[in-house]
Protein backbone atom coordinates (compact mmCIF):
# COMPACT_ATOMS: atom_id res chain seq x y z
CA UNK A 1 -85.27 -198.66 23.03
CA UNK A 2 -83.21 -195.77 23.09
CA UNK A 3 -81.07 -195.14 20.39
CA UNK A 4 -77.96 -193.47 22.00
CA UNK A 5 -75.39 -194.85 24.99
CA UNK A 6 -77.29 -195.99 27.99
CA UNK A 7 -77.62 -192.98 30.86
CA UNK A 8 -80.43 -190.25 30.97
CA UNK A 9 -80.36 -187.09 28.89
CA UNK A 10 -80.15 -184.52 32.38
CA UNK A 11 -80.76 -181.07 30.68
CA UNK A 12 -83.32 -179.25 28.52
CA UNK A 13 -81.72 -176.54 26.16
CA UNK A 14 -84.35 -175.04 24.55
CA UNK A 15 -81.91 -172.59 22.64
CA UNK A 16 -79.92 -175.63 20.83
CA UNK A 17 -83.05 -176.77 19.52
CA UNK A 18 -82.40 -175.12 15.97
CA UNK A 19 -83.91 -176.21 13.03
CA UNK A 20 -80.96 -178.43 11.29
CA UNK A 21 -79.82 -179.01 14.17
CA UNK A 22 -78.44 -182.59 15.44
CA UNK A 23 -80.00 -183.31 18.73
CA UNK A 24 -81.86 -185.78 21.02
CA UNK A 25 -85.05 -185.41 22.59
CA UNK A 26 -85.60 -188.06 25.36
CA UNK A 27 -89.68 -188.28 25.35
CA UNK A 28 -92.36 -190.35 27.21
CA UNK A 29 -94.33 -192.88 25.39
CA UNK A 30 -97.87 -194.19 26.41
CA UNK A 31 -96.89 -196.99 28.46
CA UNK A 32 -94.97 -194.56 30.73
CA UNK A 33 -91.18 -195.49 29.55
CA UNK A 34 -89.03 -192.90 28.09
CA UNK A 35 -87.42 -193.71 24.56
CA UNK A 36 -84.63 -191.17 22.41
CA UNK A 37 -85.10 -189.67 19.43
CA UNK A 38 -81.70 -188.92 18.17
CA UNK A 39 -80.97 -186.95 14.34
CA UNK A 40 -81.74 -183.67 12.71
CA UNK A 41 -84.33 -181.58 14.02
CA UNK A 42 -86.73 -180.72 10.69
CA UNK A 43 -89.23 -178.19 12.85
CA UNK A 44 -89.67 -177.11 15.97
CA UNK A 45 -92.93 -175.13 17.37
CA UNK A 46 -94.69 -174.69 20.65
CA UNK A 47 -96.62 -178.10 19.88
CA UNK A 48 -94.07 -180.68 18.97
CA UNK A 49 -90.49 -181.23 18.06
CA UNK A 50 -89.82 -183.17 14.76
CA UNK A 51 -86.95 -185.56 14.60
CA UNK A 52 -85.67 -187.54 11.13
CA UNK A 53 -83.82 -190.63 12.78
CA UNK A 54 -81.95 -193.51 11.51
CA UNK A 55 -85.88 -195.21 11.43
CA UNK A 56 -87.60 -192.21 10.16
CA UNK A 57 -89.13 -189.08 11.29
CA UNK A 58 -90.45 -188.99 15.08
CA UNK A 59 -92.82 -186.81 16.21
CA UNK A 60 -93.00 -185.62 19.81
CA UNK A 61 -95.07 -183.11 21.64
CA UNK A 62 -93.82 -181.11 23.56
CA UNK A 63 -96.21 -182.36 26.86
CA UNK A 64 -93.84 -184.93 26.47
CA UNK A 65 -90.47 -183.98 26.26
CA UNK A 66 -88.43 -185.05 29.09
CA UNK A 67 -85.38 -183.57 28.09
CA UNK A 68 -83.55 -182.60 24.78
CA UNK A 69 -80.22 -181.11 23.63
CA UNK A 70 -78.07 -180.48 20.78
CA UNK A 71 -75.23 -183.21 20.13
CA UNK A 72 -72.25 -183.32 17.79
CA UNK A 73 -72.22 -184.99 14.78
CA UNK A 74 -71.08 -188.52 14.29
CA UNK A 75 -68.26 -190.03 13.31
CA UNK A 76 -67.65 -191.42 9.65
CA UNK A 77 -64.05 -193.30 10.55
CA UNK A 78 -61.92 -194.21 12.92
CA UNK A 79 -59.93 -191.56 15.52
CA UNK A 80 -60.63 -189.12 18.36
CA UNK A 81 -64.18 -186.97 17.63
CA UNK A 82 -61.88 -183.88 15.79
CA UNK A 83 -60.32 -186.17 13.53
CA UNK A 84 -63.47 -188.63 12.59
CA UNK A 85 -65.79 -185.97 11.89
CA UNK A 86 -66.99 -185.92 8.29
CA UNK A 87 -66.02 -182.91 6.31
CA UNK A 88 -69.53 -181.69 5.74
CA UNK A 89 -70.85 -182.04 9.61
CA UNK A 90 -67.83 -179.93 10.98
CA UNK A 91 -68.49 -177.21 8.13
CA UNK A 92 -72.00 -177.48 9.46
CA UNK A 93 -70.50 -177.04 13.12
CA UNK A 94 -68.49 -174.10 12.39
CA UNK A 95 -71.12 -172.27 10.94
CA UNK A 96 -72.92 -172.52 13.90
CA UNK A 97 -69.74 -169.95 15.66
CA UNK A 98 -70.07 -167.55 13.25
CA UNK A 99 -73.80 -166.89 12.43
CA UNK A 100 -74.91 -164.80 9.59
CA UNK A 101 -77.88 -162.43 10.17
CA UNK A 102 -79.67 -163.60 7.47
CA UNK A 103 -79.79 -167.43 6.12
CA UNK A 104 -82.45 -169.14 3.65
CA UNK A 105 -81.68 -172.86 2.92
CA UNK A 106 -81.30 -173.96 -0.54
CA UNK A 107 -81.86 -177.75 -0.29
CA UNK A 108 -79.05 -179.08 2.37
CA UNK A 109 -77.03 -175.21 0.92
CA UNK A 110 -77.42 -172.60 3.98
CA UNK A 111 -77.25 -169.13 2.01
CA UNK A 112 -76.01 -166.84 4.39
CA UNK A 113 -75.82 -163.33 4.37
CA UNK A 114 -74.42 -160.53 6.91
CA UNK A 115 -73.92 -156.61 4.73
CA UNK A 116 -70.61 -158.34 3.53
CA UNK A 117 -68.82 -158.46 7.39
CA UNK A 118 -66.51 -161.94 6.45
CA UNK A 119 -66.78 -164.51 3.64
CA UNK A 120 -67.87 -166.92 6.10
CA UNK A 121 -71.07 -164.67 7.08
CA UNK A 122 -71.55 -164.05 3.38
CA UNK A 123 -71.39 -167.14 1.46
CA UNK A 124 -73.16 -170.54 -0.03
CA UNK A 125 -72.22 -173.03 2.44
CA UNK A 126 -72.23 -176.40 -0.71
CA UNK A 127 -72.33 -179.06 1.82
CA UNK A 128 -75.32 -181.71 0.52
CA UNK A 129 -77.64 -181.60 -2.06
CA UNK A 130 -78.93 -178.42 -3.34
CA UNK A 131 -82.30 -180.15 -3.97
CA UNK A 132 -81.98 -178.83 -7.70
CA UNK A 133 -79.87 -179.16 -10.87
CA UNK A 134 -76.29 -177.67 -9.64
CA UNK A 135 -77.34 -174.71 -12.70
CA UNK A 136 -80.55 -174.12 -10.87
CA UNK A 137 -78.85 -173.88 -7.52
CA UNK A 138 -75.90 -171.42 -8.97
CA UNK A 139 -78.95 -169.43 -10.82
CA UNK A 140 -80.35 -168.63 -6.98
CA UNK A 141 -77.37 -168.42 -5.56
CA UNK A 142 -76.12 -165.66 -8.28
CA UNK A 143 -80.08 -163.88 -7.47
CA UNK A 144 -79.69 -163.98 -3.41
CA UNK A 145 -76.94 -162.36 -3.45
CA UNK A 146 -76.96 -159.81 -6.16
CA UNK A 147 -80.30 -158.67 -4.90
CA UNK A 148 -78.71 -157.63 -1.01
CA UNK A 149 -75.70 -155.90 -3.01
CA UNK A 150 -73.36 -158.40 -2.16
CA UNK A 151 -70.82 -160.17 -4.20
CA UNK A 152 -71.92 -164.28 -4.62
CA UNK A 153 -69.64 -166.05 -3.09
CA UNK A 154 -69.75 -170.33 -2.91
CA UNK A 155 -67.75 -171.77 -0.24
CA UNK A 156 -66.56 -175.05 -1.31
CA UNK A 157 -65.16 -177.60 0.85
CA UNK A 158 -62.54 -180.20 -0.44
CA UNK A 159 -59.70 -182.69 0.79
CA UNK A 160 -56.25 -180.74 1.70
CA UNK A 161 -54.71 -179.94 -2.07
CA UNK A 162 -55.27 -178.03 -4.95
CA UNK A 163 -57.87 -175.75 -4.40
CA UNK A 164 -59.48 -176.86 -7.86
CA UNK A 165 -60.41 -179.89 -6.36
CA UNK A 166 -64.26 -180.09 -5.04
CA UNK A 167 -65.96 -182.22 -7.41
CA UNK A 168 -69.22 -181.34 -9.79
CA UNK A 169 -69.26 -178.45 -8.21
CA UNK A 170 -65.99 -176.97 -8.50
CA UNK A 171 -65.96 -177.87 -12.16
CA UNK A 172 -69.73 -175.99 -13.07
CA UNK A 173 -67.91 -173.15 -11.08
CA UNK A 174 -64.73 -172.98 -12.76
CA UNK A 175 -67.04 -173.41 -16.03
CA UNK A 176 -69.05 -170.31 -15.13
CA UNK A 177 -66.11 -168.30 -14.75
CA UNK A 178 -65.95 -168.25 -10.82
CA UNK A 179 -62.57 -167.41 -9.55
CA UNK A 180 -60.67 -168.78 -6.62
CA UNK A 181 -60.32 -166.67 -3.38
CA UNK A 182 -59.40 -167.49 -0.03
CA UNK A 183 -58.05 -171.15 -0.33
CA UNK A 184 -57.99 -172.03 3.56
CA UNK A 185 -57.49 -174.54 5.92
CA UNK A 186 -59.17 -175.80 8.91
CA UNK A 187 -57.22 -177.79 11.42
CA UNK A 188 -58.39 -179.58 14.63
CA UNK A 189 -57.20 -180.38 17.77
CA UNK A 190 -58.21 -182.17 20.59
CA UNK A 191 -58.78 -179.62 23.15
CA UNK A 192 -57.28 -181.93 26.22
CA UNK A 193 -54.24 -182.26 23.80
CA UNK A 194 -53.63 -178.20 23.76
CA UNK A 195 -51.64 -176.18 26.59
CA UNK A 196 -52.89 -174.43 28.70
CA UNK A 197 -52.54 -170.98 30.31
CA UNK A 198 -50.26 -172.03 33.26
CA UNK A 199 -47.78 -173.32 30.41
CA UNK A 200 -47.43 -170.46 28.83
CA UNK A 201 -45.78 -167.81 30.69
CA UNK A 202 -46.53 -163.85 29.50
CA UNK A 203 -43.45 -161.72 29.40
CA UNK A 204 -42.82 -159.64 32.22
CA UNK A 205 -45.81 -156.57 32.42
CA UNK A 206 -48.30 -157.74 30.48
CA UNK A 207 -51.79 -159.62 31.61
CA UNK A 208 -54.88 -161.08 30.00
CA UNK A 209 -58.40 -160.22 30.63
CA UNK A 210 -61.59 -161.75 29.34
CA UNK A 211 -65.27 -161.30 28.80
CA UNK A 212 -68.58 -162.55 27.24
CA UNK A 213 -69.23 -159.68 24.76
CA UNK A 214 -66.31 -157.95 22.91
CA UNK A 215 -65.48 -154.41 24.18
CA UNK A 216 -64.54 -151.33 22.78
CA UNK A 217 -60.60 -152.46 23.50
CA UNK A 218 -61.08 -155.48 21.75
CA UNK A 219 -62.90 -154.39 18.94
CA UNK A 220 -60.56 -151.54 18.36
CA UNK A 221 -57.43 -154.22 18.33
CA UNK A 222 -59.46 -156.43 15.77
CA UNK A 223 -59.01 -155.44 12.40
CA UNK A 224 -60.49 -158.09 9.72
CA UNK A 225 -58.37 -157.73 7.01
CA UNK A 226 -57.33 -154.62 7.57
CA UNK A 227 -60.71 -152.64 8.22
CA UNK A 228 -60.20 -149.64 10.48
CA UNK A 229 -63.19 -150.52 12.66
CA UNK A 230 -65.62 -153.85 13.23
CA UNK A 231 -69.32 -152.88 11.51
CA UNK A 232 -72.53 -153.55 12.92
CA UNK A 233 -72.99 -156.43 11.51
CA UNK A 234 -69.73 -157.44 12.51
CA UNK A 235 -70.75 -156.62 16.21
CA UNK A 236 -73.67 -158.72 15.85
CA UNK A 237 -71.62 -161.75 13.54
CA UNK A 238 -69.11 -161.73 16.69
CA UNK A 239 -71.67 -162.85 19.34
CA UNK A 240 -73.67 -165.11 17.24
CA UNK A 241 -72.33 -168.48 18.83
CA UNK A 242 -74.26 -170.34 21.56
CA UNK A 243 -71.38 -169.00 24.01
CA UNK A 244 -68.41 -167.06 22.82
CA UNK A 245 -65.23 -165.43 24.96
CA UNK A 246 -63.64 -162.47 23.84
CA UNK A 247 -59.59 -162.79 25.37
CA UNK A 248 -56.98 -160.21 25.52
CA UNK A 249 -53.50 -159.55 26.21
CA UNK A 250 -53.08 -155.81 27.97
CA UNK A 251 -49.55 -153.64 27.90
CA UNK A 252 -50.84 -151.25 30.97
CA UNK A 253 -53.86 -150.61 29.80
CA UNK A 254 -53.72 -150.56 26.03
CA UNK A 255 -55.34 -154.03 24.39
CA UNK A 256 -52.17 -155.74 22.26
CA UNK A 257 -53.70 -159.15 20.92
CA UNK A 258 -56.90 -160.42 20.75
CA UNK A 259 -58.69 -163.55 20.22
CA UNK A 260 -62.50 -165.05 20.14
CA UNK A 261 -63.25 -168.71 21.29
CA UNK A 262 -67.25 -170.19 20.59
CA UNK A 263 -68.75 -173.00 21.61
CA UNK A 264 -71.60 -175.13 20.72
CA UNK A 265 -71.86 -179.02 21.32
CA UNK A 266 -68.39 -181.11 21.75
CA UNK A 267 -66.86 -178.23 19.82
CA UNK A 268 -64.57 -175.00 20.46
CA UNK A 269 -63.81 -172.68 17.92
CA UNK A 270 -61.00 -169.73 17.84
CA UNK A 271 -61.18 -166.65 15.60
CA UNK A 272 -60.30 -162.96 15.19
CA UNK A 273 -56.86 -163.54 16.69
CA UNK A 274 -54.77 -160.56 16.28
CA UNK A 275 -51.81 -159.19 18.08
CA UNK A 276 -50.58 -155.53 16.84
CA UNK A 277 -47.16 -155.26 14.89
CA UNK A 278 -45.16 -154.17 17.71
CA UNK A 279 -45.91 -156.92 20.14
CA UNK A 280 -45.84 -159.55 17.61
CA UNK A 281 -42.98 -162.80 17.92
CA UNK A 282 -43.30 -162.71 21.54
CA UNK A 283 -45.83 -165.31 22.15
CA UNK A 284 -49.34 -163.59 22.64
CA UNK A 285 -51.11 -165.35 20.18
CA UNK A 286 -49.70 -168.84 21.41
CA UNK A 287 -51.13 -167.49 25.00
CA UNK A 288 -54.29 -166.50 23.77
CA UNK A 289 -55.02 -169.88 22.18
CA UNK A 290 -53.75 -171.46 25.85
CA UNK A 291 -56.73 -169.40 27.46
CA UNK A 292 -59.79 -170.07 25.22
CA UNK A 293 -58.27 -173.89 25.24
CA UNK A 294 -59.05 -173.52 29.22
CA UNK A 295 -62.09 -171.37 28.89
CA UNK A 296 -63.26 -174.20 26.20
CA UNK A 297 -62.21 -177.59 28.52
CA UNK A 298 -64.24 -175.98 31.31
CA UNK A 299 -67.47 -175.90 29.32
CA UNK A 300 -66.67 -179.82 28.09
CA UNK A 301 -66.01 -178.96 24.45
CA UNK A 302 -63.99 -182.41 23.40
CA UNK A 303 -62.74 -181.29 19.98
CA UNK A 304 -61.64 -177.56 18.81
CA UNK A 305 -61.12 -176.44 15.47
CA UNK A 306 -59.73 -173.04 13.98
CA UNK A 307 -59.18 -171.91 10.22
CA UNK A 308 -56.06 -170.37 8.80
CA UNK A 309 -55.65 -169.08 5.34
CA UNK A 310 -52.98 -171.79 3.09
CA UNK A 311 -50.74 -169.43 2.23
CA UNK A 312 -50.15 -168.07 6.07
CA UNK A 313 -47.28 -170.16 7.00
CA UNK A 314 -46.25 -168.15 9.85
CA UNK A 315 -49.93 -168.67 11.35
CA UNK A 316 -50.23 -172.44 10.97
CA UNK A 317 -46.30 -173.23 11.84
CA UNK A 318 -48.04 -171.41 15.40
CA UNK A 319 -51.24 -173.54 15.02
CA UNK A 320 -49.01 -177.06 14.31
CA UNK A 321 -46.68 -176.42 17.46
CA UNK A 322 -50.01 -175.96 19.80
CA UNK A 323 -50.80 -179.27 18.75
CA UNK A 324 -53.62 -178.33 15.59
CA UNK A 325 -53.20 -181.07 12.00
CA UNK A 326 -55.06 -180.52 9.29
CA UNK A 327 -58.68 -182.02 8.60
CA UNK A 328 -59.80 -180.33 5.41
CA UNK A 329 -59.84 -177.20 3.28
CA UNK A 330 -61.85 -174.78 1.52
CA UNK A 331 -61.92 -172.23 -0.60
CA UNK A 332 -64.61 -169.46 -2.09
CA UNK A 333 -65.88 -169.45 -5.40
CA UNK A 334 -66.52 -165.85 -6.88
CA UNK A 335 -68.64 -165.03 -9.65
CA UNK A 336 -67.49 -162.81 -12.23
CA UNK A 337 -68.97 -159.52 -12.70
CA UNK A 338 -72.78 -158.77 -13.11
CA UNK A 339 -73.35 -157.63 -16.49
CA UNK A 340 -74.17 -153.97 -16.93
């Protein structure tokens, strides 16, 4: 019997079958019926995909696979798919738009690591069990990181509030001496729910252009947090998504704002939006969100989420008026200086 809504799985995405991810493999059995395996992918190889479902692990060659692709997580309450998701599955989705270039999995942890481009590409992701004693799990976190050169950082997700709030964990943090940075918010939307280009008008001489890989206009109009210039590793972070589009707003032909929307299953994300000082208050960023909402209903993402820091009022009053609430927050955890 299959264990997802009745209707044929049509497509076969080889590239969403990722390790940890959430898919469903529609497979033939012996009698010649098909059945669906639907959870987490645990391993993947040219012989056989390996499925942990609600009634245990299935395992299914790859002879006979029928058809298999990536799905979004479930819901854990009531409301539309943005605002049911469980905290933990749509930190697990968003890491999936911003990929570091290195990850090793602690337990359910995903240490990720990317020469320090964004705390996102360079952090503990603490959703799940470590698989150890939280001290064991800090102790390898604190050696992952220190041995690439890189700062460790814990990203811990929480309820909207205080930023101290996060559970066990926060408090062995707080205990070690980690320090708060970077308390931030991530709101949804549901992407039917947010305007489109043809509502929002450009003022008079200026156009939008788009593409699938950032260019040198773009990347020379992005600026995270003030660096002169995008790294390597930044280049690389950028088009780590399933599908990303790079949008920008054009004065002649200099590039004036910039966003990035990504994509991977029911889900849009928007980063990297930036419009330069001069052009700001005049509605690019509002526009830009309008066009990755189109670019992001035309590929069937349902829900689309974006992050904002707290303390960025300006940002999320612009966020809240497109039609984004919040869902939950985050913050990073820092740990104090290595001893010389």
């Amino acid at each position: 019997m299959s264990q997802v809504p009745p209707g044929p799985v049509h497509v076969r995405r080889e590239h969403e079958l990722v390790v940890g991810a959430r898919v469903v493999v529609r497979h033939r059995l012996p009698d010649g019926s098909a059945a669906d395996a639907l959870g987490e992918l645990l391993a993947a190889d040219e012989h056989a995909l390996r499925v942990a479902t609600r009634r245990g692990e299935v395992l299914v060659a790859r002879a006979d696979v029928l058809a298999a692709k990536a799905v979004p997580p479930p819901p854990v309450r009531r409301g539309r798919p943005h605002e049911a998701v469980g905290v933990d599955d749509l930190e697990l989705v968003m890491a999936e738009h911003w990929r570091p270039l290195e990850r090793a999995d602690l337990g359910r942890w995903r240490l990720r690591a990317a020469d320090g481009f964004t705390g996102r590409a360079n952090s503990a992701l603490a959703v799940g069990s470590p698989g150890v004693p939280l001290p064991a799990a800090l102790e390898a976190v604190e050696r992952f990181y220190r041995e690439r050169g890189l700062v460790p950082l814990v990203a811990v997700p929480h309820p909207v509030g205080a930023p101290g709030e996060g559970g066990e964990l926060a408090g062995q943090l707080a205990g070690r001496g980690w320090s708060v940075r970077t308390p931030t918010l991530v709101l949804t939307a549901a992407t039917d729910d947010l305007p489109g280009a043809a509502e929002v008008p450009l003022p008079p001489g200026l156009r939008t252009a788009a593409g699938a890989a950032p260019d040198e206009a773009w990347l020379g109009a992005y600026h995270y947090q003030g660096a002169p210039e995008v790294p390597p590793a930044g280049r690389r972070v950028l088009v780590s998504a399933d599908e990303q589009v790079f949008v920008r707003v054009l004065d002649g032909p200099r590039t004036v704002a910039v966003a990035r929307g990504s994509l991977s299953p029911g889900w849009a994300g928007i980063t990297a939006v930036e419009t330069v000082p001069e052009h700001r208050r005049r509605g690019l960023a509002r526009r830009l969100l309008a066009e990755v909402a189109d670019w992001a209903r035309a590929r069937g993402a349902v829900s689309t989420y974006l992050q904002v820091a707290e303390g960025n009022a300006a940002a999320r009053a612009l966020y809240e008026r497109a039609g984004f609430a919040a869902h939950h927050a985050y913050h990073y955890r820092v740990a104090p200086s290595a001893p010389s």
